[in-house]
N, C-alpha and C. Protein backbone atom coordinates (compact mmCIF):
# COMPACT_ATOMS: atom_id res chain seq x y z
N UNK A 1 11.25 51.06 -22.54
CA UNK A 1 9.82 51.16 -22.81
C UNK A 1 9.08 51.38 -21.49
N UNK A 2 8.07 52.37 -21.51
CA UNK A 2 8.00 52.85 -20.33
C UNK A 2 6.25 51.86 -20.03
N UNK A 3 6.38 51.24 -18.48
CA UNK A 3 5.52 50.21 -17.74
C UNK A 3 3.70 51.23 -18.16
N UNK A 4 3.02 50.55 -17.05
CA UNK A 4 1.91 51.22 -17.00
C UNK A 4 1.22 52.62 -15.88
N UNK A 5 0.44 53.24 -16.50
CA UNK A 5 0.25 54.37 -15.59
C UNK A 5 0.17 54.45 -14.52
N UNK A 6 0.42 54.85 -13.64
CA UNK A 6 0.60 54.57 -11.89
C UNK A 6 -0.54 55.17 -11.76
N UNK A 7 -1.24 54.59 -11.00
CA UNK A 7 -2.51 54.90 -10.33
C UNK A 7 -2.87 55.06 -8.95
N UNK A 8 -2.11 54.15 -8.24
CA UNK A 8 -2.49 54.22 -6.61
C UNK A 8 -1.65 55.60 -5.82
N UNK A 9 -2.56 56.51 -5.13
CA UNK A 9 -1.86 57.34 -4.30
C UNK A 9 -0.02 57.01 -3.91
N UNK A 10 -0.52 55.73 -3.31
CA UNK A 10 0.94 55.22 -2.54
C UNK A 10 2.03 55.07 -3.82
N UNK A 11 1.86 54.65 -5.04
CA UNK A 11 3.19 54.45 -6.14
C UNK A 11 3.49 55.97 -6.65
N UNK A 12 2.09 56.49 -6.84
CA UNK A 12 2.89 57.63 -7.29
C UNK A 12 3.47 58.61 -6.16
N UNK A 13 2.84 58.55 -5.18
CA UNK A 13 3.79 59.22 -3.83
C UNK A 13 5.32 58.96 -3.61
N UNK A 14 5.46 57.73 -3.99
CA UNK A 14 6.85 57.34 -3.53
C UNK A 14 7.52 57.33 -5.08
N UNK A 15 7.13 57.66 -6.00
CA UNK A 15 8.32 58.12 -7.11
C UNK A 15 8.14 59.64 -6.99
N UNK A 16 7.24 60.21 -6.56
CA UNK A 16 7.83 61.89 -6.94
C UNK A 16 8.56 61.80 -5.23
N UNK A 17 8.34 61.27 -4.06
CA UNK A 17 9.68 61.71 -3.13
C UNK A 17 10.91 60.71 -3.96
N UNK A 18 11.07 59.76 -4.73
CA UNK A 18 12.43 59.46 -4.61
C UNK A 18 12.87 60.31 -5.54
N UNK A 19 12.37 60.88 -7.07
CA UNK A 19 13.11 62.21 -7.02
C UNK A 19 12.70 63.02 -6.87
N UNK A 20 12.03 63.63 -6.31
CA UNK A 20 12.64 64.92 -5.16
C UNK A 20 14.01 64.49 -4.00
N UNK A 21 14.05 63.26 -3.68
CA UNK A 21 15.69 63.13 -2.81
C UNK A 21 16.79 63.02 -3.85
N UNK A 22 16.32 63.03 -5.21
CA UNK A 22 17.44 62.98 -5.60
C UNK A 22 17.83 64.41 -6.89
N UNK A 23 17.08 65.23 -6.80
CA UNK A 23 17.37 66.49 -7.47
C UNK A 23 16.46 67.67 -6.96
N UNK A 24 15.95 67.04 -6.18
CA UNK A 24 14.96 68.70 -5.49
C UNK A 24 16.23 68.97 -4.55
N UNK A 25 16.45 70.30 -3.67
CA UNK A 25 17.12 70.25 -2.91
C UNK A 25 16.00 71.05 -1.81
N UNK A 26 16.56 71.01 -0.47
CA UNK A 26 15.50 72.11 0.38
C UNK A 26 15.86 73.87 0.18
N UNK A 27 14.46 73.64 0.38
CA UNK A 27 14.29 75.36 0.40
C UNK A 27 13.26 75.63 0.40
N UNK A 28 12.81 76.91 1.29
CA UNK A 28 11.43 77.58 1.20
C UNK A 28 11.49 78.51 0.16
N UNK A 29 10.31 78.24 -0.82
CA UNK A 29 10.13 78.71 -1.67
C UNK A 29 8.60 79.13 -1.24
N UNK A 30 7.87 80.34 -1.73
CA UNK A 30 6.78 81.41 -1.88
C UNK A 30 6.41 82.05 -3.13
N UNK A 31 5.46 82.41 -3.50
CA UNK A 31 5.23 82.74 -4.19
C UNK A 31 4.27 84.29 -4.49
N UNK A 32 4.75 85.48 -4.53
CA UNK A 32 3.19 86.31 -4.47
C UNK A 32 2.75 86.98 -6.03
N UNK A 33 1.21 86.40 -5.99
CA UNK A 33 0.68 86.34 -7.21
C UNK A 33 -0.04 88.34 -7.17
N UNK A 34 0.43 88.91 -7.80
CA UNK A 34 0.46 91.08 -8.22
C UNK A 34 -0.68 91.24 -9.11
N UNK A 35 -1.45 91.25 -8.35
CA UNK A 35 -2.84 91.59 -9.34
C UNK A 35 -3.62 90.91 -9.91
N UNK A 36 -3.57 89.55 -9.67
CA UNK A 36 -3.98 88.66 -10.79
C UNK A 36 -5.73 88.48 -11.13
N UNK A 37 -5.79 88.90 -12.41
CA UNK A 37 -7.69 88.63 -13.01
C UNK A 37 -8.37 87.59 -12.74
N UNK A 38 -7.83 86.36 -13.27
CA UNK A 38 -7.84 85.52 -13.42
C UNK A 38 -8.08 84.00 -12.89
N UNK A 39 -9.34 83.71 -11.59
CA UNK A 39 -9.60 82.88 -10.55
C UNK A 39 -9.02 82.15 -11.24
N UNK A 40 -9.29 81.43 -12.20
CA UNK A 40 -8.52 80.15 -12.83
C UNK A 40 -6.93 79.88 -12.75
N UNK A 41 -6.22 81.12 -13.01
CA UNK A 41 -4.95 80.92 -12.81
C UNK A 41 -4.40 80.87 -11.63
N UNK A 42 -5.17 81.22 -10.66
CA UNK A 42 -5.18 81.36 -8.93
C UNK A 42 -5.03 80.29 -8.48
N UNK A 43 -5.75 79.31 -9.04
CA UNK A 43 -6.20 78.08 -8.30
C UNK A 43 -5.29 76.79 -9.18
N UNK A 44 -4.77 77.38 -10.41
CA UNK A 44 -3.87 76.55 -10.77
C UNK A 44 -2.24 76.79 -10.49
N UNK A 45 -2.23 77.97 -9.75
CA UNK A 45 -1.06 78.55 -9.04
C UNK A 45 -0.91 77.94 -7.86
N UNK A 46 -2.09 77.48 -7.13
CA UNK A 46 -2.14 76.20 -5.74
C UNK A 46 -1.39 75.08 -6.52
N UNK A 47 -1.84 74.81 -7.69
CA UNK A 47 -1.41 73.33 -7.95
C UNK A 47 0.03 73.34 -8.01
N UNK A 48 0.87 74.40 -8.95
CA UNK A 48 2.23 74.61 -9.07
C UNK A 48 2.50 74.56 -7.28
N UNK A 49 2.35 75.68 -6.56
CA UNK A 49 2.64 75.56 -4.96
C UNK A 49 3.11 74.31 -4.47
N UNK A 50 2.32 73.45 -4.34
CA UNK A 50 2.18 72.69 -3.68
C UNK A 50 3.11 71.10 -4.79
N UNK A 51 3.11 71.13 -5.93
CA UNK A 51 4.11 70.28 -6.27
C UNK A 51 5.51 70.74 -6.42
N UNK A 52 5.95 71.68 -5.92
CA UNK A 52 7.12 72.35 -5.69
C UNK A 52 7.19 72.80 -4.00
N UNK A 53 6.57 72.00 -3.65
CA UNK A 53 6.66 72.17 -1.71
C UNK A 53 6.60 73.56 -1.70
N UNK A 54 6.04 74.51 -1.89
CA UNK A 54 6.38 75.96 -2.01
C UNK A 54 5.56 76.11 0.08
N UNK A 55 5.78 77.21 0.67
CA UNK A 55 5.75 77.40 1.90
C UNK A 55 4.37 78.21 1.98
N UNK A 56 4.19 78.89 0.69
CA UNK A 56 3.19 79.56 1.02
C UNK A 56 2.86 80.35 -0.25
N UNK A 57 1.39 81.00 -0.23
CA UNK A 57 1.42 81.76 -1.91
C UNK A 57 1.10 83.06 -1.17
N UNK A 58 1.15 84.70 -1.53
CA UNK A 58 1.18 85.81 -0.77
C UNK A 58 0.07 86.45 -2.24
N UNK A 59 -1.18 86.62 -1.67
CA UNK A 59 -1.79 87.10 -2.50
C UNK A 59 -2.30 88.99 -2.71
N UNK A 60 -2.08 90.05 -3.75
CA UNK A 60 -1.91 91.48 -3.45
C UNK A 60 -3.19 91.70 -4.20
N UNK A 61 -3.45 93.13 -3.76
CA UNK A 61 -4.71 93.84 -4.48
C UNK A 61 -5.81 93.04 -5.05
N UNK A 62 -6.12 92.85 -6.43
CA UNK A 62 -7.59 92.57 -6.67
C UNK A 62 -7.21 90.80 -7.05
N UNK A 63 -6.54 90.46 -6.50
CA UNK A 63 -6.29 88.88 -7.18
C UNK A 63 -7.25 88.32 -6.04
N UNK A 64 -8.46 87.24 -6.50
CA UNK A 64 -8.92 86.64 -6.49
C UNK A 64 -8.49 85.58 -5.00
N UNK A 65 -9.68 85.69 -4.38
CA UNK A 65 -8.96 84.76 -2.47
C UNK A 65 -9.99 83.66 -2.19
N UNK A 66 -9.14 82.33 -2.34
CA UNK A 66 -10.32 81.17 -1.82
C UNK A 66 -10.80 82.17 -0.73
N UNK A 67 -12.34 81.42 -0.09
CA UNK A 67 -12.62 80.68 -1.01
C UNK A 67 -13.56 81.22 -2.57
N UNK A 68 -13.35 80.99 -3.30
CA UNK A 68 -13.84 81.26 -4.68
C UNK A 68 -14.00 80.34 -5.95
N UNK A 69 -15.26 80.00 -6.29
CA UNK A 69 -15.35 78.61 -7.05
C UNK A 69 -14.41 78.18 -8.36
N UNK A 70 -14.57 79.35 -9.12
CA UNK A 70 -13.11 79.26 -10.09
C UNK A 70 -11.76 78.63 -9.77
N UNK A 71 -11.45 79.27 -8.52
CA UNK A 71 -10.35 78.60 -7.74
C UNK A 71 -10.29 77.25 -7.40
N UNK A 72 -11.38 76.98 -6.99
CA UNK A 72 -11.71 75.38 -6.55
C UNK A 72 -11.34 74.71 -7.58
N UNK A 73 -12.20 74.94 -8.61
CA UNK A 73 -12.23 74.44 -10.22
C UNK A 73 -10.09 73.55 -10.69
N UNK A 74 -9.84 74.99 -10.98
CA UNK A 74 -8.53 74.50 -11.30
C UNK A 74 -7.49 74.43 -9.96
N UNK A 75 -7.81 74.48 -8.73
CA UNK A 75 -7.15 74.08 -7.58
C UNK A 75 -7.02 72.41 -7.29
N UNK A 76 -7.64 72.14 -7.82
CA UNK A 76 -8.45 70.53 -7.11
C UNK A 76 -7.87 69.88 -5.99
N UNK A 77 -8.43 71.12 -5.15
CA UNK A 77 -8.28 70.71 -4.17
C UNK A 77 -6.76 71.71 -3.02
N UNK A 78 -6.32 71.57 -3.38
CA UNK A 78 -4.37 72.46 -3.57
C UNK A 78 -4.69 73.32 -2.34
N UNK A 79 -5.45 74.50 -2.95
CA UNK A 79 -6.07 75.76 -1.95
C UNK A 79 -5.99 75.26 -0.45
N UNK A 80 -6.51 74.07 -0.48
CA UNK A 80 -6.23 73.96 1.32
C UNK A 80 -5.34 73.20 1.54
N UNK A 81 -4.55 73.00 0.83
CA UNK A 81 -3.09 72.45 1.34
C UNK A 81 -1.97 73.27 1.64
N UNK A 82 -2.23 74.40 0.94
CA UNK A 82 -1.15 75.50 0.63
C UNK A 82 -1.35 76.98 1.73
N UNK A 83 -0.87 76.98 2.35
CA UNK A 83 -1.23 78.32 3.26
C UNK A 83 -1.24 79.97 2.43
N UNK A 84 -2.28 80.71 2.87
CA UNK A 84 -2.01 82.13 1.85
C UNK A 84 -2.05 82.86 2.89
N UNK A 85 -1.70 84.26 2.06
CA UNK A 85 -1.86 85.43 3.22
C UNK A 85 -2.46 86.30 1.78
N UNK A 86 -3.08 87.65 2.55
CA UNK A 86 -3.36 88.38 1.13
C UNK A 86 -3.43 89.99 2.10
N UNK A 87 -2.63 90.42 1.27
CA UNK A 87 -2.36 92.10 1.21
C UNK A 87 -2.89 93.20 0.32
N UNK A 88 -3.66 94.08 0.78
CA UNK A 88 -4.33 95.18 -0.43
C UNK A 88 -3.16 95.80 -1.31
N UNK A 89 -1.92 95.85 -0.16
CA UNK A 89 -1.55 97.05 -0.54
C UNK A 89 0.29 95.90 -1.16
N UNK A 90 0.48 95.97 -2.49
CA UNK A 90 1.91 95.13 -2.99
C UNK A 90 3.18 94.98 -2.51
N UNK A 91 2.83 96.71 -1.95
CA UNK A 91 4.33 97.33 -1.43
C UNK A 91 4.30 96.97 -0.03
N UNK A 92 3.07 96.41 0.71
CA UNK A 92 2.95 96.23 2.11
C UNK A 92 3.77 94.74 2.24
N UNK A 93 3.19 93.82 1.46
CA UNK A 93 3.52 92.23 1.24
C UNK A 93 5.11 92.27 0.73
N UNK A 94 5.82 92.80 -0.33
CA UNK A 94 7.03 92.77 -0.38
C UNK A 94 7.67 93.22 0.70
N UNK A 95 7.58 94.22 1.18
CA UNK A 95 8.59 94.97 2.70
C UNK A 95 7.83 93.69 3.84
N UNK A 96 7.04 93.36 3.99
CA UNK A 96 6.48 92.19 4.98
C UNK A 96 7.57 91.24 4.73
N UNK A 97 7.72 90.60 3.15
CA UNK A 97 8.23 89.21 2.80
C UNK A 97 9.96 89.65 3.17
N UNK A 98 10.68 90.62 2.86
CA UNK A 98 11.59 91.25 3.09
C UNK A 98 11.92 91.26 4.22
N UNK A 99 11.19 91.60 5.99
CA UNK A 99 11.68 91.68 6.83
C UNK A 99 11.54 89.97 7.28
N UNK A 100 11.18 89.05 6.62
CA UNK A 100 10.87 87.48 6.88
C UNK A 100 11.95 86.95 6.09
N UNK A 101 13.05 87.89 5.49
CA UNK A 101 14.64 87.07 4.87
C UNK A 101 13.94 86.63 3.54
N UNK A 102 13.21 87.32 2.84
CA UNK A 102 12.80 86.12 1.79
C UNK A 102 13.40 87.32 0.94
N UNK A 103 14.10 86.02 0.01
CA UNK A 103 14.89 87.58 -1.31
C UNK A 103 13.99 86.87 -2.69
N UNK A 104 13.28 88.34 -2.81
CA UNK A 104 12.28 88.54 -4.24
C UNK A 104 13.17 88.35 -5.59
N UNK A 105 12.29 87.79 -6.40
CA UNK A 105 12.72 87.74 -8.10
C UNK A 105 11.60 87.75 -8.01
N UNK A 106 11.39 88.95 -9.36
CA UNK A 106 10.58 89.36 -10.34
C UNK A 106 10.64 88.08 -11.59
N UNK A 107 9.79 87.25 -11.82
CA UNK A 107 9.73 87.04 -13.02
C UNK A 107 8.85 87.96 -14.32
N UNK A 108 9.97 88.55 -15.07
CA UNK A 108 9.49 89.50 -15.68
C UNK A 108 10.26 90.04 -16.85
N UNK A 109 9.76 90.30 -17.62
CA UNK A 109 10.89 90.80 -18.89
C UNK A 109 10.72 92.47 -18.59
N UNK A 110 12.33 92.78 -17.88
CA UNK A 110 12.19 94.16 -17.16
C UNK A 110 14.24 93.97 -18.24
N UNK A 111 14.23 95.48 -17.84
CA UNK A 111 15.69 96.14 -18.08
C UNK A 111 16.85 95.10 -17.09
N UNK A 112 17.60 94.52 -17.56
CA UNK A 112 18.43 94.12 -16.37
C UNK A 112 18.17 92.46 -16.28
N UNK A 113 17.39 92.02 -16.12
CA UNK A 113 16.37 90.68 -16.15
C UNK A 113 17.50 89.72 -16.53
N UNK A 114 18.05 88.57 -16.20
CA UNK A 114 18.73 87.57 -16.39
C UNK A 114 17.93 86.43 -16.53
N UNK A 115 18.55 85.70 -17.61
CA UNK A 115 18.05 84.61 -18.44
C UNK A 115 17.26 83.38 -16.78
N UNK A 116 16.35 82.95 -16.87
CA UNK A 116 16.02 82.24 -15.58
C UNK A 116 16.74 80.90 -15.06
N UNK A 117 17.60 80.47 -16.37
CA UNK A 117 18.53 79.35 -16.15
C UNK A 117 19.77 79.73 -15.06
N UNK A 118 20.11 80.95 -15.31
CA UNK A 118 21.46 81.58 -15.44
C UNK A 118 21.51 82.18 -13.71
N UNK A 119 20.29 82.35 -13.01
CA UNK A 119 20.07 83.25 -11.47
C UNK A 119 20.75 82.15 -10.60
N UNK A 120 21.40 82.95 -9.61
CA UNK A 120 21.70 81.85 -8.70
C UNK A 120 20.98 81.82 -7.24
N UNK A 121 19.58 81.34 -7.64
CA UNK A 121 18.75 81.18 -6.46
C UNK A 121 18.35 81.37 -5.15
N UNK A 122 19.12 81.54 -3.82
CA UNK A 122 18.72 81.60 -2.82
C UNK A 122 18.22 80.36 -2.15
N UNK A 123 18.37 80.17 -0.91
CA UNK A 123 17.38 79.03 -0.66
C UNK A 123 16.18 79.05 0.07
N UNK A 124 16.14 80.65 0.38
CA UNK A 124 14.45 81.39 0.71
C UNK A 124 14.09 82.46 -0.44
N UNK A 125 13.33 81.87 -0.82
CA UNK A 125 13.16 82.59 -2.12
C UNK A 125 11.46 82.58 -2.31
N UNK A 126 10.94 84.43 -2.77
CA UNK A 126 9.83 84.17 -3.27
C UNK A 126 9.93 84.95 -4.58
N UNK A 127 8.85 84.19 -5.36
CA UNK A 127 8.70 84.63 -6.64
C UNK A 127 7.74 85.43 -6.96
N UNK A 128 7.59 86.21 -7.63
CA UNK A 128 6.79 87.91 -7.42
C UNK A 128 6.53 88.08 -9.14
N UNK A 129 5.28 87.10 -9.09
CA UNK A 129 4.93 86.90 -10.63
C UNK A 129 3.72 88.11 -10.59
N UNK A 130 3.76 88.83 -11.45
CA UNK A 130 2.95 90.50 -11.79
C UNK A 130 1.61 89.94 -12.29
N UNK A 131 1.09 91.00 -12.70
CA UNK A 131 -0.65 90.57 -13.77
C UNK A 131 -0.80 90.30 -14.92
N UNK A 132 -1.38 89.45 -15.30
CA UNK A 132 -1.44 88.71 -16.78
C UNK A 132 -1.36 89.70 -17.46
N UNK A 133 -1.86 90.86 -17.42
CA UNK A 133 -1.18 91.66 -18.73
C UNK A 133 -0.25 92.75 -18.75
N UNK A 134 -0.42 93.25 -16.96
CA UNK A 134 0.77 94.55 -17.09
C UNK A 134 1.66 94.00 -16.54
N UNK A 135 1.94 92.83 -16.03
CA UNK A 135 3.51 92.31 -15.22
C UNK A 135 3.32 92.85 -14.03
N UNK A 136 4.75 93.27 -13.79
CA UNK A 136 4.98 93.16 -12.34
C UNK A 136 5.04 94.97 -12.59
N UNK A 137 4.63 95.52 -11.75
CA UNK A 137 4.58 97.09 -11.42
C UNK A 137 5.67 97.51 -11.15
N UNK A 138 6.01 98.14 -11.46
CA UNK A 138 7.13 99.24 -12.00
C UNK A 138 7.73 99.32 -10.50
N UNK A 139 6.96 99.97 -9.25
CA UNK A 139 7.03 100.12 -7.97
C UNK A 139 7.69 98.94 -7.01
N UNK A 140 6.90 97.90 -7.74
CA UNK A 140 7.04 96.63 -6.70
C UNK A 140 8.68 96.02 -7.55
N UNK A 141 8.93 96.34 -8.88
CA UNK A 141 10.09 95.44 -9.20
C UNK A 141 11.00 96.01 -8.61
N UNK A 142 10.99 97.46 -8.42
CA UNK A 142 12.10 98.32 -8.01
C UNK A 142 12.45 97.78 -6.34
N UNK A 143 11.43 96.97 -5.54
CA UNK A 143 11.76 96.95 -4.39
C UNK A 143 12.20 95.15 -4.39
N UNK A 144 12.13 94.38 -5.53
CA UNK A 144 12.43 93.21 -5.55
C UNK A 144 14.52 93.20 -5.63
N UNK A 145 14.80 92.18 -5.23
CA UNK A 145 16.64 92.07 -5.49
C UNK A 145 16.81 91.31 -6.82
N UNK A 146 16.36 90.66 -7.01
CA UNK A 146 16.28 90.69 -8.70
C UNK A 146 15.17 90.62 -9.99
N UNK A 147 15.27 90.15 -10.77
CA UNK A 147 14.22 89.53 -11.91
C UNK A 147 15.10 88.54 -12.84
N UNK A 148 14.27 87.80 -13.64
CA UNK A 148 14.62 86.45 -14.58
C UNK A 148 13.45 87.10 -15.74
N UNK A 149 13.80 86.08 -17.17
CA UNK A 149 13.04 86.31 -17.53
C UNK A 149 12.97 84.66 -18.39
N UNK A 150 12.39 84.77 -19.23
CA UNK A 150 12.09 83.52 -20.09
C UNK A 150 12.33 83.96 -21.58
N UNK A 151 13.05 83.11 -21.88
CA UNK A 151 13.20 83.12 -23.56
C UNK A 151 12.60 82.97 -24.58
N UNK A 152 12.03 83.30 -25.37
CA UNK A 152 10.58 83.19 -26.41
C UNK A 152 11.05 83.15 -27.58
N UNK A 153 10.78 81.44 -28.67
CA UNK A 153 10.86 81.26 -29.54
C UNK A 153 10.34 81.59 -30.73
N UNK A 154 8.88 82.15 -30.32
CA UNK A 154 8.05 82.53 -31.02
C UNK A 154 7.43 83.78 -31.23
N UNK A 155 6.47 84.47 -31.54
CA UNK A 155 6.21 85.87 -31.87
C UNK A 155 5.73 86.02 -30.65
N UNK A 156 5.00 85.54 -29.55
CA UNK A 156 4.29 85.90 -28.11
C UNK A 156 5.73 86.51 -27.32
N UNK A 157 5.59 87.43 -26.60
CA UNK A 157 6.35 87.87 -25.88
C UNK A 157 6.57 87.00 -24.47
N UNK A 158 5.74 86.31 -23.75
CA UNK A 158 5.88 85.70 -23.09
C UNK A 158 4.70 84.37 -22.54
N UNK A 159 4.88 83.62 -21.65
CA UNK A 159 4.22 82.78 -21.08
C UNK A 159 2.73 83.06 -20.32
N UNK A 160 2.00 82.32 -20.17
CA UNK A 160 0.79 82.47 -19.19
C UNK A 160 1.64 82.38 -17.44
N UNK A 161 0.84 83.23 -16.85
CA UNK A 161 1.37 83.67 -15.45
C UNK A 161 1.71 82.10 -14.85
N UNK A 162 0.78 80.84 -15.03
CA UNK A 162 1.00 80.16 -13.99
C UNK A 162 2.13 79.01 -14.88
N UNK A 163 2.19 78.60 -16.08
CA UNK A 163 3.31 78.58 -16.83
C UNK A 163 4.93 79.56 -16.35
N UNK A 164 4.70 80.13 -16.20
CA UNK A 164 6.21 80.83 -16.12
C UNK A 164 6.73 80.45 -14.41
N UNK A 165 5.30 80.81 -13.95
CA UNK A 165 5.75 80.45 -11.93
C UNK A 165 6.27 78.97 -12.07
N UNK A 166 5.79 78.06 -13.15
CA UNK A 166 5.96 76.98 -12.41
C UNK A 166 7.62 76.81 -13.24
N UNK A 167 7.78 76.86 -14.50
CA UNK A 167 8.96 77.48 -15.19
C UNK A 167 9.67 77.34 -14.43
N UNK A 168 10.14 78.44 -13.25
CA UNK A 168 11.32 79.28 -12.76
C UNK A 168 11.06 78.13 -11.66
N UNK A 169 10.25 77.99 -10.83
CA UNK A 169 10.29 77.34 -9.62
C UNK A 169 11.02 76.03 -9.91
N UNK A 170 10.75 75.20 -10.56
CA UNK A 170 11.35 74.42 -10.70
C UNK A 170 12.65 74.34 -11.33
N UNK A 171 13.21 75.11 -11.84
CA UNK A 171 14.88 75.65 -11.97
C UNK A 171 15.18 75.64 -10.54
N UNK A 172 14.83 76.77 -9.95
CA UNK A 172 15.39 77.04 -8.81
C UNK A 172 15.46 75.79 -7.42
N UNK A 173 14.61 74.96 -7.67
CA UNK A 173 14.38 73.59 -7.01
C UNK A 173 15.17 72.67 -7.21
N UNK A 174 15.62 72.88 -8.75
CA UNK A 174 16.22 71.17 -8.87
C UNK A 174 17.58 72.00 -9.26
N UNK A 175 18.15 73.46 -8.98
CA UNK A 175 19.35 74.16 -9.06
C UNK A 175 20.13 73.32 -7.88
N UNK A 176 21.24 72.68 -7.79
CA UNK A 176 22.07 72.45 -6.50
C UNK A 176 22.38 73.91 -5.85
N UNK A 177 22.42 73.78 -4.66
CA UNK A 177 22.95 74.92 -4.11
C UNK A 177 24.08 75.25 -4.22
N UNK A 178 24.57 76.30 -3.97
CA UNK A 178 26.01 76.85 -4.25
C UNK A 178 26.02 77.84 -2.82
N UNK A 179 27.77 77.21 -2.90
CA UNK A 179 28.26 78.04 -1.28
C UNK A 179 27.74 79.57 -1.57
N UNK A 180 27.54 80.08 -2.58
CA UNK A 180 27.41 81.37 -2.15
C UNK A 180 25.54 82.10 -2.09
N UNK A 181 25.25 80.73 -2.33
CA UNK A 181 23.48 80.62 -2.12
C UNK A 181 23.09 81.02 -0.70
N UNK A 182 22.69 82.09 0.27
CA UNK A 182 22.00 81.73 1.51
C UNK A 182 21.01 82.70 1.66
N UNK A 183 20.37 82.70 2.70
CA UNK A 183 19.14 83.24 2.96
C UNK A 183 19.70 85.17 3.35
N UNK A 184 21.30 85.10 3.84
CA UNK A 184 21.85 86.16 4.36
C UNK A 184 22.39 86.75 3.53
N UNK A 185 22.45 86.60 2.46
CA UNK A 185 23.53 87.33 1.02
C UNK A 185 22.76 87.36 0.30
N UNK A 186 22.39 88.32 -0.55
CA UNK A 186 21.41 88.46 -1.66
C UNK A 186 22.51 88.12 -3.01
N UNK A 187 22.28 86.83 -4.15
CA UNK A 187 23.16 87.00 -5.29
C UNK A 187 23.30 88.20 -5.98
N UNK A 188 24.52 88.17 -6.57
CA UNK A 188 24.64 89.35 -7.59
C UNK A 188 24.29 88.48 -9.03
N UNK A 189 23.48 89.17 -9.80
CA UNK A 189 23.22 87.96 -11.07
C UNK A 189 23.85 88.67 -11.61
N UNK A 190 23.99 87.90 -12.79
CA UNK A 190 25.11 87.55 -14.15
C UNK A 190 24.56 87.52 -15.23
N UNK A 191 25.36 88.11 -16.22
CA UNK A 191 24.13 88.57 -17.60
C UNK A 191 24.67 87.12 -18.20
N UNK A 192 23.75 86.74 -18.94
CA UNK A 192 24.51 85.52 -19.55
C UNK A 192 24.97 85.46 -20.73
């Protein structure tokens, strides 16, 4: 039977580090948000960031850049905890994140796309979540090393953008590493 709601900074600080020491593993994780409409989902994309230690969020074209009040709104706060960078141009920020060792997944229901349980992670890894309604651009998936996708029980084809980032991130977080996981070998994924 579960006690009462934790309230003080300090209790709940020290149960999300004791597990995170005991099923998070390290890794820089990133995130770059491809177009996104949506200030609200921007700023709730800080919140995912930052409870997944993520290193940084990489923001492209017309997506929405603290500071911006929407953002604030569902950030509470996050936005300045979380470092950004922001690029006009998609294809500039992927070949950028690329020469910085970071190996891209598309989360995306593309040709090829492996189940998001099933990827075998990396331990520099950014996630290259597309625009709430066209995904990830045709251009930019082609220059990513893989994609995942999510499984849908229901008639919707898929998840809300900051739902799915936080989805995969946390697979890939609480995934143990595997010898053939590193920042220098890109995985070969596996259909499942």
């Amino acid at each position: 039977m579960p006690g009462k709601t934790l309230r003080s900074k300090t209790a709940i600080r020290r149960l999300h580090e004791q597990y995170a020491s005991l099923t998070g593993r390290e890794m820089t994780i990133a995130f770059l948000l491809q177009d996104w409409d949506d200030p609200y989902n921007v700023g709730g994309m800080f919140r995912v960031a930052d409870a997944v230690g993520a290193k940084e969020i990489i923001l492209t074209g017309h997506t929405p850049v603290p500071p911006h009040p929407q953002i604030h709104v569902t950030s509470m706060g996050h936005h300045r905890r979380i470092p950004f960078r922001y690029f006009e141009r998609h294809e500039e920020a992927v070949a950028r994140l690329k020469m910085e060792s970071y190996h891209l997944v598309a989360v995306e229901i593309a040709q090829d796309a492996v189940h998001y349980k099933h990827y075998p992670y990396p331990q520099k890894l950014c996630l290259v979540i597309g625009n709430e309604v066209n995904g990830v651009y045709n251009k930019v998936l082609s220059m990513c090393d893989g994609a995942v996708f999510i499984p849908m029980a229901g008639k919707g084809k898929s998840l809300n953008v900051v739902v799915a980032a936080a989805l995969v991130a946390y697979e890939a977080w609480q995934r143990p590493e595997r010898a053939s996981d590193s920042a220098e070998t890109s995985p070969t994924p596996s259909e499942p």
